[in-house]
Protein backbone atom coordinates (compact mmCIF):
# COMPACT_ATOMS: atom_id res chain seq x y z
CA UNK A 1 0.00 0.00 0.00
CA UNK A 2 1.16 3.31 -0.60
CA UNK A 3 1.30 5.86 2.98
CA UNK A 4 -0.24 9.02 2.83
CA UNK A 5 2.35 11.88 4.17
CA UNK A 6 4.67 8.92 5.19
CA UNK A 7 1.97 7.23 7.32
CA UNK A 8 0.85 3.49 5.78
CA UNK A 9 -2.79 3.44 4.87
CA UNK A 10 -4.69 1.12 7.82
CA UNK A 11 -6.53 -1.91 6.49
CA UNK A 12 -7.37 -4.86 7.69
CA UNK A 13 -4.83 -7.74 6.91
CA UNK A 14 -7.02 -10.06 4.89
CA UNK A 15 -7.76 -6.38 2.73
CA UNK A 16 -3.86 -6.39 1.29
CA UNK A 17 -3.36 -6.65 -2.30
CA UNK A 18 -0.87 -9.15 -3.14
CA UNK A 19 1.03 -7.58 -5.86
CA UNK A 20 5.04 -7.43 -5.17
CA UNK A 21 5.98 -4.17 -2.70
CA UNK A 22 8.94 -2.44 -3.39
CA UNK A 23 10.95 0.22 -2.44
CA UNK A 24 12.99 3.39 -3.38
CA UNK A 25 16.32 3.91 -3.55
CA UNK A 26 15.92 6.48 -1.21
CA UNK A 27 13.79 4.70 0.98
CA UNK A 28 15.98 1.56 0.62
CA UNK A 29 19.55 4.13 2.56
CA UNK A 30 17.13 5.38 4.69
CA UNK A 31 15.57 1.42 6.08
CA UNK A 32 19.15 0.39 6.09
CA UNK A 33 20.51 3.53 8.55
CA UNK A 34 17.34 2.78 10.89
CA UNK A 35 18.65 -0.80 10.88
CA UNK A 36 22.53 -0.31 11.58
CA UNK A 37 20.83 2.08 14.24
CA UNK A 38 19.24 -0.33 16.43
CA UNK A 39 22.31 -2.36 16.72
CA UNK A 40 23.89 0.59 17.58
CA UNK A 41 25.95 1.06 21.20
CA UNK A 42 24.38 4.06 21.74
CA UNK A 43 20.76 2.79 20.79
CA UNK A 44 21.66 -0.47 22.66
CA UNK A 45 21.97 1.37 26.00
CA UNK A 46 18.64 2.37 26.31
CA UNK A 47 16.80 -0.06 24.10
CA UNK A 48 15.65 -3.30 26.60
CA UNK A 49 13.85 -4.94 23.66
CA UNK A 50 16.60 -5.32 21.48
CA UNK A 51 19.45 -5.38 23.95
CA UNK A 52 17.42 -8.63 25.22
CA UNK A 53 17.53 -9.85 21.32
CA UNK A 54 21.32 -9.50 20.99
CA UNK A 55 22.35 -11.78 24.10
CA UNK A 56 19.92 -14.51 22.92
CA UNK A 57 19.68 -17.08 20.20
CA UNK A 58 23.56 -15.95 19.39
CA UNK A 59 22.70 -12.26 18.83
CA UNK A 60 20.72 -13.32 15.10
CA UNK A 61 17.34 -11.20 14.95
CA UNK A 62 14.71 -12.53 12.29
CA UNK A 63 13.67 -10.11 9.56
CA UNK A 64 9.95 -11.21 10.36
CA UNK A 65 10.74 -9.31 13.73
CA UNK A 66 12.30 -6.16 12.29
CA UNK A 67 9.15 -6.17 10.45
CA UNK A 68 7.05 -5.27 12.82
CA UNK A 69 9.11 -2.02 14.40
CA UNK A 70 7.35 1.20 13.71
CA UNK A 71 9.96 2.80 11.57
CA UNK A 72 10.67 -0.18 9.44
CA UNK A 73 6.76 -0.21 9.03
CA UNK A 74 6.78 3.15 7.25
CA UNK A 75 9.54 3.33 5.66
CA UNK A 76 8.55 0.09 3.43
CA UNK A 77 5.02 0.95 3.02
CA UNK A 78 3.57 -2.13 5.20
CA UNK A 79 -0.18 -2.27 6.35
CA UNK A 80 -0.93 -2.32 9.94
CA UNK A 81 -4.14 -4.50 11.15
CA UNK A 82 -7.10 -2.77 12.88
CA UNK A 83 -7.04 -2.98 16.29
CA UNK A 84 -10.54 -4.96 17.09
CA UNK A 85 -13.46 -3.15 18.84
CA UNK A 86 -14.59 -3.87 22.05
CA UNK A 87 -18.31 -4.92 21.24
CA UNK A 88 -16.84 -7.75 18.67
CA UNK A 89 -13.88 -8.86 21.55
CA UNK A 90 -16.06 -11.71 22.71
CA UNK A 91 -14.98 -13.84 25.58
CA UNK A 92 -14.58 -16.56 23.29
CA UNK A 93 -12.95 -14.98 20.78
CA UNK A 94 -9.41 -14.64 20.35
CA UNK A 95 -8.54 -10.97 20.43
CA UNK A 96 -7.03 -9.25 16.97
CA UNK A 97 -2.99 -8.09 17.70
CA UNK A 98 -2.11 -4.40 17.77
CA UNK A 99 -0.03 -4.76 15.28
CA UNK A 100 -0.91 -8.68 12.98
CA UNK A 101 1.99 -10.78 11.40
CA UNK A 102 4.04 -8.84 8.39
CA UNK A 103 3.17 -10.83 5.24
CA UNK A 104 6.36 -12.77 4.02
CA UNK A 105 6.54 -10.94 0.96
CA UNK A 106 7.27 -7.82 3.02
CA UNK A 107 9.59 -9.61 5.16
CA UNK A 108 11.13 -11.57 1.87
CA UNK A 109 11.58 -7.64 0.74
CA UNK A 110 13.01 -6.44 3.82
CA UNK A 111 15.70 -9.24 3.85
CA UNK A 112 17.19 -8.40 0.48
CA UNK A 113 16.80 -5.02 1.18
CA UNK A 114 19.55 -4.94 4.34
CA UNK A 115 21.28 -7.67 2.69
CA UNK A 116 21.95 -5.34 -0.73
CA UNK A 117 23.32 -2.24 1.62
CA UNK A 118 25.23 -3.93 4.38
CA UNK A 119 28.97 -4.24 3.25
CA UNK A 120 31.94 -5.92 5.38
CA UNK A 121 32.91 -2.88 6.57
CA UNK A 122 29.72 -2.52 8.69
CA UNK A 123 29.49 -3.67 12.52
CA UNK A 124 26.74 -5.77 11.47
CA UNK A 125 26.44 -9.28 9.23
CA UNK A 126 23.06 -10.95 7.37
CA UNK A 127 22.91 -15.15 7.43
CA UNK A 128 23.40 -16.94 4.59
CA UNK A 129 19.26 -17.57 3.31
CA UNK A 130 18.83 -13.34 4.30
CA UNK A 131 16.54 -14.16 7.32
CA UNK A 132 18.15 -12.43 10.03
CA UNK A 133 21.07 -10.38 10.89
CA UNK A 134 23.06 -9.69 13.98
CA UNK A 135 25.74 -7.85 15.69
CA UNK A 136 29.46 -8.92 14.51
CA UNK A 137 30.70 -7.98 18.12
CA UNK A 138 28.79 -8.21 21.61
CA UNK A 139 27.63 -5.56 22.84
CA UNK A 140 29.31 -4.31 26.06
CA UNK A 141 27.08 -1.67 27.77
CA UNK A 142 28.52 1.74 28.70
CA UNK A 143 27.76 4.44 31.43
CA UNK A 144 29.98 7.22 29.36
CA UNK A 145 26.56 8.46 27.91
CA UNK A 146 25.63 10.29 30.55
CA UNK A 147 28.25 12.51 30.84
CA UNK A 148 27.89 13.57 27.06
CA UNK A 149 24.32 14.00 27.06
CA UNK A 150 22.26 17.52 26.70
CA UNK A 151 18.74 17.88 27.78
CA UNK A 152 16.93 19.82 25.32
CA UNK A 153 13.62 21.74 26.16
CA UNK A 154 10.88 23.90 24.46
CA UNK A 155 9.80 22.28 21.46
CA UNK A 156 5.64 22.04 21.25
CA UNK A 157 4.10 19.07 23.59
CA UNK A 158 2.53 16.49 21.60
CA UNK A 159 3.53 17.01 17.68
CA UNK A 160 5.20 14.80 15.98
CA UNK A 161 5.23 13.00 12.31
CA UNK A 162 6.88 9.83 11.23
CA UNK A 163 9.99 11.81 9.62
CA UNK A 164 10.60 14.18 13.20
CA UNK A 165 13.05 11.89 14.35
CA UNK A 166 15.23 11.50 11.84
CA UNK A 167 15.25 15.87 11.23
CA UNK A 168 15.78 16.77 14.62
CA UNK A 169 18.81 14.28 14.30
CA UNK A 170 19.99 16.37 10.99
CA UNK A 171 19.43 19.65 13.46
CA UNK A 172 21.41 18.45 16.14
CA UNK A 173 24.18 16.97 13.73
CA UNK A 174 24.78 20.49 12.54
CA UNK A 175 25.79 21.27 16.27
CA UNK A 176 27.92 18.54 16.47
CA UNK A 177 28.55 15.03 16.74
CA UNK A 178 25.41 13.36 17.49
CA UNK A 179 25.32 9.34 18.19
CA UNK A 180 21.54 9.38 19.69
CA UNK A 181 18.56 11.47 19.90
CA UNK A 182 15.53 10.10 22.40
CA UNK A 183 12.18 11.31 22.56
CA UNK A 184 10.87 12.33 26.09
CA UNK A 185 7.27 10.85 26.52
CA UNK A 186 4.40 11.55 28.99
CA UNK A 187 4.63 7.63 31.01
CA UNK A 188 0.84 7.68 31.11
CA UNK A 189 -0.40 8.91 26.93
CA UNK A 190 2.34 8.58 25.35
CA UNK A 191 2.85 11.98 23.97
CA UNK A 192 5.74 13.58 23.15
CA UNK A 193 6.91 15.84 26.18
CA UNK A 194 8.69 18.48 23.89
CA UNK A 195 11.49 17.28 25.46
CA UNK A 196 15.30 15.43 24.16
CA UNK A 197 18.04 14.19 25.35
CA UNK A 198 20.88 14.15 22.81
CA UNK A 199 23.75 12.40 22.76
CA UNK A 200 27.15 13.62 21.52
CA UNK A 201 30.29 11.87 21.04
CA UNK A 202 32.18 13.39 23.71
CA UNK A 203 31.73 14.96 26.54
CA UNK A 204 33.90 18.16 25.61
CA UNK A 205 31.32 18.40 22.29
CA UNK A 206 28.21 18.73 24.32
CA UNK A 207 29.60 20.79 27.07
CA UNK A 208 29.53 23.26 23.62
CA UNK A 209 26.36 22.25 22.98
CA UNK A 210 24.64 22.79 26.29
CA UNK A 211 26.28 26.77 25.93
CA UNK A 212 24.39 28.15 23.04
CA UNK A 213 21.31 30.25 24.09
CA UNK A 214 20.66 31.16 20.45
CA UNK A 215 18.78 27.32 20.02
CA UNK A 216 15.91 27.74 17.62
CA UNK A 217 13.75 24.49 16.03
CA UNK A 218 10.71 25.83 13.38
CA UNK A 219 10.41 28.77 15.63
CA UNK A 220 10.54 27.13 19.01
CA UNK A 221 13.05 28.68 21.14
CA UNK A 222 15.40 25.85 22.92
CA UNK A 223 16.85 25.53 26.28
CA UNK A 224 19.82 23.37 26.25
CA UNK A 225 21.38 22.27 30.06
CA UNK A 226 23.79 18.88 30.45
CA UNK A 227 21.90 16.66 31.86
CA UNK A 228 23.90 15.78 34.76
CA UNK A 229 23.31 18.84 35.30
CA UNK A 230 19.66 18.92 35.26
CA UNK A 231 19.51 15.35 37.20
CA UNK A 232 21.43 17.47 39.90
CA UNK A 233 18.88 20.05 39.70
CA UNK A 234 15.97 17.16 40.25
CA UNK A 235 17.58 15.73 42.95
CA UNK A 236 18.24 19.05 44.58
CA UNK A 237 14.06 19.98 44.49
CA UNK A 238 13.30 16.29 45.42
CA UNK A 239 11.35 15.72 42.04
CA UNK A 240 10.71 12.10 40.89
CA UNK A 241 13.29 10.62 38.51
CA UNK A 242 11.79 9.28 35.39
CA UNK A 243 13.64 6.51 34.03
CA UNK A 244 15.19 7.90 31.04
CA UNK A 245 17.20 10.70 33.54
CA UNK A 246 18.50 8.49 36.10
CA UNK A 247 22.24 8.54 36.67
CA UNK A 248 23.95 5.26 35.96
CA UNK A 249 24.67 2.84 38.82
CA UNK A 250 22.66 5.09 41.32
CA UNK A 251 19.23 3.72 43.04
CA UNK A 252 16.32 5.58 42.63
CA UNK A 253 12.73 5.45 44.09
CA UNK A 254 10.12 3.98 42.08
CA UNK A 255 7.33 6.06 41.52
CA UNK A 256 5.22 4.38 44.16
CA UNK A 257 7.43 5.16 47.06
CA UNK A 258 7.87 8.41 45.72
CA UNK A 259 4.14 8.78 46.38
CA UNK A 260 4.24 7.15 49.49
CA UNK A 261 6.92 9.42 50.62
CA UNK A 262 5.11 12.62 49.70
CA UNK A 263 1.63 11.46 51.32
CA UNK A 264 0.63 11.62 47.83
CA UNK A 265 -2.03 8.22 46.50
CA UNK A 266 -0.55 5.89 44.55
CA UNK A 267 -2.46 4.67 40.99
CA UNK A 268 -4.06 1.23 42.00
CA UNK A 269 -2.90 0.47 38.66
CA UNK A 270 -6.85 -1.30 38.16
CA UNK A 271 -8.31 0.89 35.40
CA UNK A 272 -10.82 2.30 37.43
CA UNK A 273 -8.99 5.43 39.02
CA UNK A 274 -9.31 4.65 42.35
CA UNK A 275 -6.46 4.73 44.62
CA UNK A 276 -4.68 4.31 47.82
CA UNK A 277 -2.35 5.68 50.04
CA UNK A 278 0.21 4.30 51.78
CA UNK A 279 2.77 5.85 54.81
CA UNK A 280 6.39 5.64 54.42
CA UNK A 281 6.99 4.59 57.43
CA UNK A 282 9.70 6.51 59.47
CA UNK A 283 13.12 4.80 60.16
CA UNK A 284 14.71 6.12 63.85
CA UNK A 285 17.53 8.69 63.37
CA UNK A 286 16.13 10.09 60.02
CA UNK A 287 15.06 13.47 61.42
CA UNK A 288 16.93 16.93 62.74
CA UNK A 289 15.88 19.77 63.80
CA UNK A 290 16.80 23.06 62.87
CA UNK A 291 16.55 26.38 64.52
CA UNK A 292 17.36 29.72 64.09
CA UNK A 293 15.87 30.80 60.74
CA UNK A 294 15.10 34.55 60.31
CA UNK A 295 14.68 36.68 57.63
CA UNK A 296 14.00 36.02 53.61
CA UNK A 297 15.15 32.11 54.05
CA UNK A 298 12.51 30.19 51.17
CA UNK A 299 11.30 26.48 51.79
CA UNK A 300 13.40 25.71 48.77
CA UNK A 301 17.00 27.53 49.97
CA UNK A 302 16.47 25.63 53.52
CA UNK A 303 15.95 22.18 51.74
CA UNK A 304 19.40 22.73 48.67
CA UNK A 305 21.26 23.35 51.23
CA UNK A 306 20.78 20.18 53.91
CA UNK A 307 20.51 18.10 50.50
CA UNK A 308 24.20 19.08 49.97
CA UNK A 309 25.66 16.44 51.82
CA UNK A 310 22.60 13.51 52.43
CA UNK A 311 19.66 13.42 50.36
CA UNK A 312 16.25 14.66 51.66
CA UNK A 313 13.23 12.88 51.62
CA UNK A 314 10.69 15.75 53.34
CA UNK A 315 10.90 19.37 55.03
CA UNK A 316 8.63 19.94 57.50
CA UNK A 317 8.78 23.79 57.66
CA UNK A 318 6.28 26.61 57.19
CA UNK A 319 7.05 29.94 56.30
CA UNK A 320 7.62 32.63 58.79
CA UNK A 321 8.62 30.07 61.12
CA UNK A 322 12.12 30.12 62.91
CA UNK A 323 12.69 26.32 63.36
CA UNK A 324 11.56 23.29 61.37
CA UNK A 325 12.42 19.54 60.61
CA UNK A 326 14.61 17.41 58.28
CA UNK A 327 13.63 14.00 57.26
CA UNK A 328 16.96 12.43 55.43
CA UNK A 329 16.31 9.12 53.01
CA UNK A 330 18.87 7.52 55.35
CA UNK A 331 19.28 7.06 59.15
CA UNK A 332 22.32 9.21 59.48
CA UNK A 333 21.24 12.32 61.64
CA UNK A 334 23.62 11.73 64.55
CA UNK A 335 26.36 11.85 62.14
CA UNK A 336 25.06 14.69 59.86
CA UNK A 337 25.49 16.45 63.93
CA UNK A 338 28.69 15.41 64.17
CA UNK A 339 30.21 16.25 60.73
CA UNK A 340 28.03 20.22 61.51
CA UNK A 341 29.52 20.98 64.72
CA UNK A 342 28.62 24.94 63.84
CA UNK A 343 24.79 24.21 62.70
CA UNK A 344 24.17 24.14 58.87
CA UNK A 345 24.88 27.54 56.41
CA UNK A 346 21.71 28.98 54.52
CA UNK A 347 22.84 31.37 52.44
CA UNK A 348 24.04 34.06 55.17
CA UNK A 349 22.00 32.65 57.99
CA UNK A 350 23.53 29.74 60.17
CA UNK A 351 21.08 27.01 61.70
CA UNK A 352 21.64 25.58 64.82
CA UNK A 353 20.87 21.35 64.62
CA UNK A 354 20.06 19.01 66.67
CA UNK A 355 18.62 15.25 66.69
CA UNK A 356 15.55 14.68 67.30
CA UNK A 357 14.69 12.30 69.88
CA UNK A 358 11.93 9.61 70.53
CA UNK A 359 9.28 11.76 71.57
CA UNK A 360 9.68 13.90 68.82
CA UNK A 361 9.70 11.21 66.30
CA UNK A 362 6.93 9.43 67.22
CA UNK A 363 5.26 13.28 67.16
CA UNK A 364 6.17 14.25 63.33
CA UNK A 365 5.53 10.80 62.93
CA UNK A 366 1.48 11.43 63.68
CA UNK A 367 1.32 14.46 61.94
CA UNK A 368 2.40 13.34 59.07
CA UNK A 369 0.54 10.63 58.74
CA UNK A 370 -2.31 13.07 59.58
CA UNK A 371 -1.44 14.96 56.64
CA UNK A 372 -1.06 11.96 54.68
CA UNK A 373 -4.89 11.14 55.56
CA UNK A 374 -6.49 14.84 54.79
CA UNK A 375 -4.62 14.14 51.29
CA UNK A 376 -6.18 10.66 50.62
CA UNK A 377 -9.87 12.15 51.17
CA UNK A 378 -11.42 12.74 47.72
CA UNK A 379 -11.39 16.12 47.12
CA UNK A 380 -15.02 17.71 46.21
CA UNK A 381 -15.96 21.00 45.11
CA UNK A 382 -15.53 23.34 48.38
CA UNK A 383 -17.89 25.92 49.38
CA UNK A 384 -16.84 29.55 49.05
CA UNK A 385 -15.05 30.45 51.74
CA UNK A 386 -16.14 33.35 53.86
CA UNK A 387 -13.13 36.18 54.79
CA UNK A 388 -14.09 38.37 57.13
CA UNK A 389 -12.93 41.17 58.21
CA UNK A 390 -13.69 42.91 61.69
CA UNK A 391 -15.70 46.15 62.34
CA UNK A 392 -17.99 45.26 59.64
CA UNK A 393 -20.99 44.34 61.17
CA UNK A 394 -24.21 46.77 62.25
CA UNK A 395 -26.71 45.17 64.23
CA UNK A 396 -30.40 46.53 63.60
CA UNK A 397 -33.58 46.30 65.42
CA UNK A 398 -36.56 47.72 64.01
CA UNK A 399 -39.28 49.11 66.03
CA UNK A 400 -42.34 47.16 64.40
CA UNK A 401 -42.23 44.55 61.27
CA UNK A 402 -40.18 42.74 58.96
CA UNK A 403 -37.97 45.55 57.05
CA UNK A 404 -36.66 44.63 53.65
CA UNK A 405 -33.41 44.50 52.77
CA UNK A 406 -33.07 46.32 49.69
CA UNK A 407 -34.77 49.46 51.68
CA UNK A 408 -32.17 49.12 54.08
CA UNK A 409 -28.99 49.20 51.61
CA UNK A 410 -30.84 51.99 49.99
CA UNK A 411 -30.97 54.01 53.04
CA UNK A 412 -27.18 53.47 53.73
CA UNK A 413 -26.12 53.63 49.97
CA UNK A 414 -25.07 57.65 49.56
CA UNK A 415 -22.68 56.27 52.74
CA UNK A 416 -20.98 53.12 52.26
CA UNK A 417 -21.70 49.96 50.22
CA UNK A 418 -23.99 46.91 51.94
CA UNK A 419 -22.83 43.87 50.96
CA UNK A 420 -25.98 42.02 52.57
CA UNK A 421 -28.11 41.59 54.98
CA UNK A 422 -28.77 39.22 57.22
CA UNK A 423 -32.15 38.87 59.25
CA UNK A 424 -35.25 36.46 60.07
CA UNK A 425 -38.91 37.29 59.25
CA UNK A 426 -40.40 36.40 62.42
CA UNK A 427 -38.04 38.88 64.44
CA UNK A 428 -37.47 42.27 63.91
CA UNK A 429 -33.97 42.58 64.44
CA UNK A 430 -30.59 41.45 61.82
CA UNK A 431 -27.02 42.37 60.96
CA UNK A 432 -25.90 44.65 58.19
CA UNK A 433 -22.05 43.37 56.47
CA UNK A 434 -20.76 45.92 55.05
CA UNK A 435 -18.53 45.72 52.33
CA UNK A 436 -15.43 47.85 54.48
CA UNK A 437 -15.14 47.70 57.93
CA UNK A 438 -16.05 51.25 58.64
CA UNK A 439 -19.71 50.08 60.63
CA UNK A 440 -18.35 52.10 64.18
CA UNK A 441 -17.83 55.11 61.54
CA UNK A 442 -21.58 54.67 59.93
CA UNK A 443 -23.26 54.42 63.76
CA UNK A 444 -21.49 57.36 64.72
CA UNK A 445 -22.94 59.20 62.39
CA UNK A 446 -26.80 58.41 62.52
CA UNK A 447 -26.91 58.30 66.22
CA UNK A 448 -31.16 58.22 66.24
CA UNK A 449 -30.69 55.06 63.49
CA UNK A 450 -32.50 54.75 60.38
CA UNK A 451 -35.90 55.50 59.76
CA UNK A 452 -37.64 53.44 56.99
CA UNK A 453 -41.34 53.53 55.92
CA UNK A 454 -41.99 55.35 58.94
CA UNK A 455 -40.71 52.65 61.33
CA UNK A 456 -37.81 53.57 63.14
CA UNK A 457 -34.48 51.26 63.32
CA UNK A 458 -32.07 51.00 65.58
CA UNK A 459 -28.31 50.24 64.40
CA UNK A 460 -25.87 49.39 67.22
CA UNK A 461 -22.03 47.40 67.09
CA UNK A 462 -21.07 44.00 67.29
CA UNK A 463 -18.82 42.94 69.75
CA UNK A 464 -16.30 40.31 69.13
CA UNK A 465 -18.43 37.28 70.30
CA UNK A 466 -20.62 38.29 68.06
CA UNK A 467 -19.02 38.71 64.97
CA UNK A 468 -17.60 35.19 65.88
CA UNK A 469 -21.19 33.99 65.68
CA UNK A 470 -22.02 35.54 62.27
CA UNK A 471 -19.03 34.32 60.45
CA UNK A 472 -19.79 30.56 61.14
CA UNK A 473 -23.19 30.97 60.54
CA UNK A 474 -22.17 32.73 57.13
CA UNK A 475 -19.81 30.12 56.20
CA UNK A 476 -22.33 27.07 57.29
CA UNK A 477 -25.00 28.61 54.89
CA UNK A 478 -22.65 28.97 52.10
CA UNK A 479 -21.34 25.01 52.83
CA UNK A 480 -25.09 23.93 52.64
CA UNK A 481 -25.64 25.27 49.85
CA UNK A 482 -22.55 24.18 47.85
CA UNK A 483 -23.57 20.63 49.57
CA UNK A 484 -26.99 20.79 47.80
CA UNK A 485 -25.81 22.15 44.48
CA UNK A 486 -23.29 19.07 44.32
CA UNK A 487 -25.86 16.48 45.23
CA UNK A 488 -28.36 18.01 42.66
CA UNK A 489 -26.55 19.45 40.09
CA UNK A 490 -28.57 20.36 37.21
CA UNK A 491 -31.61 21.28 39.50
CA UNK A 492 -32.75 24.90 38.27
CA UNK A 493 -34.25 27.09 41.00
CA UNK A 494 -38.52 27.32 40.11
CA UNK A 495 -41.14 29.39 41.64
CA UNK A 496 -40.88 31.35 44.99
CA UNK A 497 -41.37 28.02 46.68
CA UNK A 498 -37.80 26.74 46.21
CA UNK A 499 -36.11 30.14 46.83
CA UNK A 500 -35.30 30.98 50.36
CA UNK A 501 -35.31 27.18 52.34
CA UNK A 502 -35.64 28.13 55.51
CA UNK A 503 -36.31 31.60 57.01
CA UNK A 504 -32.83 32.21 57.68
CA UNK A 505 -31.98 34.24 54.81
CA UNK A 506 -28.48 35.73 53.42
CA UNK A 507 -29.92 38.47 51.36
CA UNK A 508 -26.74 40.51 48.66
């Protein structure tokens, strides 16, 4: 089949004409450099699949496996099988491949394909019937690509085509060397982060590399860092360490202690979105204490600099606050004391530290786990939360009947703005919010009150206790009724009837 804009056309396997593929010239150099590049050291490091091929069955790979790899698929033209549907996936039935069997004639094509463009010369060798190919020399795996790697940021999340590859690697080449360039990828869709990490042949070339802060791709401005670099800058911030970042020969946390470390809950991994949440539970001689912290010290200055010599795991510190608590991954407090004998340097201010002891342990022990808990609960649309501000209540008492409010904010609008009332139909009495707190200001100055429809009206302050009183029974109306709207969502309010539910009323 032919591919539209380098993508095959998708039709069902038993749909495939059986006329004799072929290939271009062009595409015949280009199938042949995707080859030589999966055998590759550099590919090798990172790539489990084929690594795995290479030490087994004496390194030889079938061509009917090639076959099947994404690249090889596009480059040659070959269909790819519909994926079946869920209504015809019986339990009976024997569910359709991603990706079916490669029809020999594609594979037969394939075969002579590598065999025509692979010379002596090359690190690789095809058998004698052009079924499979291998390695000439095992592959020893290296940690040097580490060191000579640049991580690349700011190209567009999620766009890609089947050629992107191949012309970022004919971008990059113009900076230098380049042996591998890897796609970052969200773990959970898939999609392309906008992210690279690109790999030179020598440390000294991407060190150049990782300098320019002119990098431009098809109008995308890019930031280029070494990534040891920007793994030291992880660390530092305790972020989690996706796979493709991690430092060679170093142990890392998988994702679901990282979780459990945070409080955070950890993807049952069942399809359905639920989740639980689990405690990292505290080893003795983890935590110190620190004290002495004044002035502009941030969170994030308190926690780089104990993460200088042993890796932190938590910061228990809130801001403002002149002492706090450091929970290292290790148990080595009492000799984090020892090798500090003069407290720990932030920036210009020097913390005095000291171990925490049983009591205190077993303390930051519940309160995490308390935390831990309030972070499990599912979260739900809150109510809006009521700020208040003193001096803005006016209590009123009218002399005879129910007064309404908008008279009231009318009487007081040339004055200062009402931001509502609050008051019950069988009394006679309420409390004016205003929107400032200027309510001893507005008494002062209509000492006989308010006089509305002929009925006179009292105003007088609210003391303290009072005020109290009106702010939770502000913020427990507006929690009702963000409880109701959640449990009846698309109810629509009707007549009169369903309007005021109750005769407490919160009139703006």
């Amino acid at each position: 089949m032919t591919p539209t804009n380098g993508i095959p056309v998708v039709v069902a396997h038993k749909d495939v004409v059986a006329a004799a593929p072929t290939v271009t010239p062009e595409a015949a150099a280009q199938i042949i450099k995707q080859v030589k590049h999966y055998f590759s050291d550099a590919n090798l490091n990172h790539d489990k699949f084929m690594r795995e091929s290479v030490s087994s069955n004496s390194g030889w790979i079938d061509f009917k496996v090639l076959a099947r790899f994404n690249r090889l698929r596009q480059l040659m033209g070959i269909p790819v099988a519909r994926k079946q549907s869920k209504a015809n996936n019986r339990k009976n039935q024997k569910p359709v491949p991603k990706v079916a069997d490669v029809d020999a004639q594609y594979v037969t094509l394939l075969g002579e394909t590598i065999k025509g463009g692979v010379t002596e010369e090359d690190p690789v060798e095809v058998n004698e019937d052009g079924s499979a190919i291998r390695r000439k020399e095992a592959f020893v795996p290296s940690d040097e690509w580490f060191s000579r790697t640049v991580h690349v940021k700011g190209l567009p999340y999620g766009i890609e085509s089947p050629d992107f590859i191949e012309k970022l690697s004919e971008y990059f080449a113009g900076l230098g060397s380049v042996q591998l360039v890897r796609m970052r990828r969200n773990p959970k869709t898939g999609d392309f982060k906008g992210n690279l990490l690109v790999e030179y042949a020598t440390a000294e070339e991407a060190e150049e590399v990782a300098k320019k802060d002119d990098g431009e791709y098809l109008g995308s401005k890019l930031e280029f860092v070494m990534l040891p670099a920007y793994h030291d800058e992880k660390v530092a911030n305790d972020e989690f360490m996706q796979e493709e970042l991690r430092k060679p020969g170093e142990t890392y946390q998988s994702f679901e202690d990282y979780c459990i470390s945070k409080g955070r809950p950890v993807p049952s991994g069942n399809g359905k979105n639920a989740s639980v949440l689990k405690f990292a539970e505290l080893v003795p001689g983890c935590l110190v204490k620190f004290t002495g912290v004044t002035g502009d010290v941030a969170y994030d200055d308190i926690k780089k600099a104990f993460n200088a010599s042993h890796r932190v795991r938590f910061l228990e510190y809130a801001a403002g606050s002149s002492e706090g608590i450091v929970r290292f991954a290790e148990p080595i407090a009492a000799s984090f004391i020892e090798s500090h004998p003069d407290g720990q340097a932030v920036g210009e201010v020097n913390l005095s530290v000291e171990v925490v002891d049983e009591e205190g342990e077993k303390a930051f022990v519940e309160r995490s786990k308390a935390a831990a808990e309030g972070k499990a609960k599912p979260k739900t649309k809150s109510s809006i939360k009521i700020e208040f501000v003193p001096g803005c209540l006016i209590k009123f008492t009218s002399a005879a009947g129910d007064v309404p409010h908008d008279k009231i904010k009318e009487a007081l609008k040339d004055e200062c703005d009402v931001k509502f009332v609050e008051y019950t139909t069988e009394k006679t009495d309420g409390i004016i919010r205003l929107a400032d707190p200027i309510a001893a200001k507005i008494i002062e100055s209509r000492p006989d009150g308010l006089t509305i429809d002929e009925v006179k009206i009292s105003l007088e302050p609210v003391d303290a206790e009072g005020e109290k009183a009106f702010a939770e029974r502000a913020q427990a109306a507006a929690d009702n009724k963000a409880a109701k709207k959640r449990a009846h969502p698309d109810n629509r309010r009707g007549g009169h009837g369903h309007g005021h539910g109750g005769n407490k009323r919160y009139r703006k």
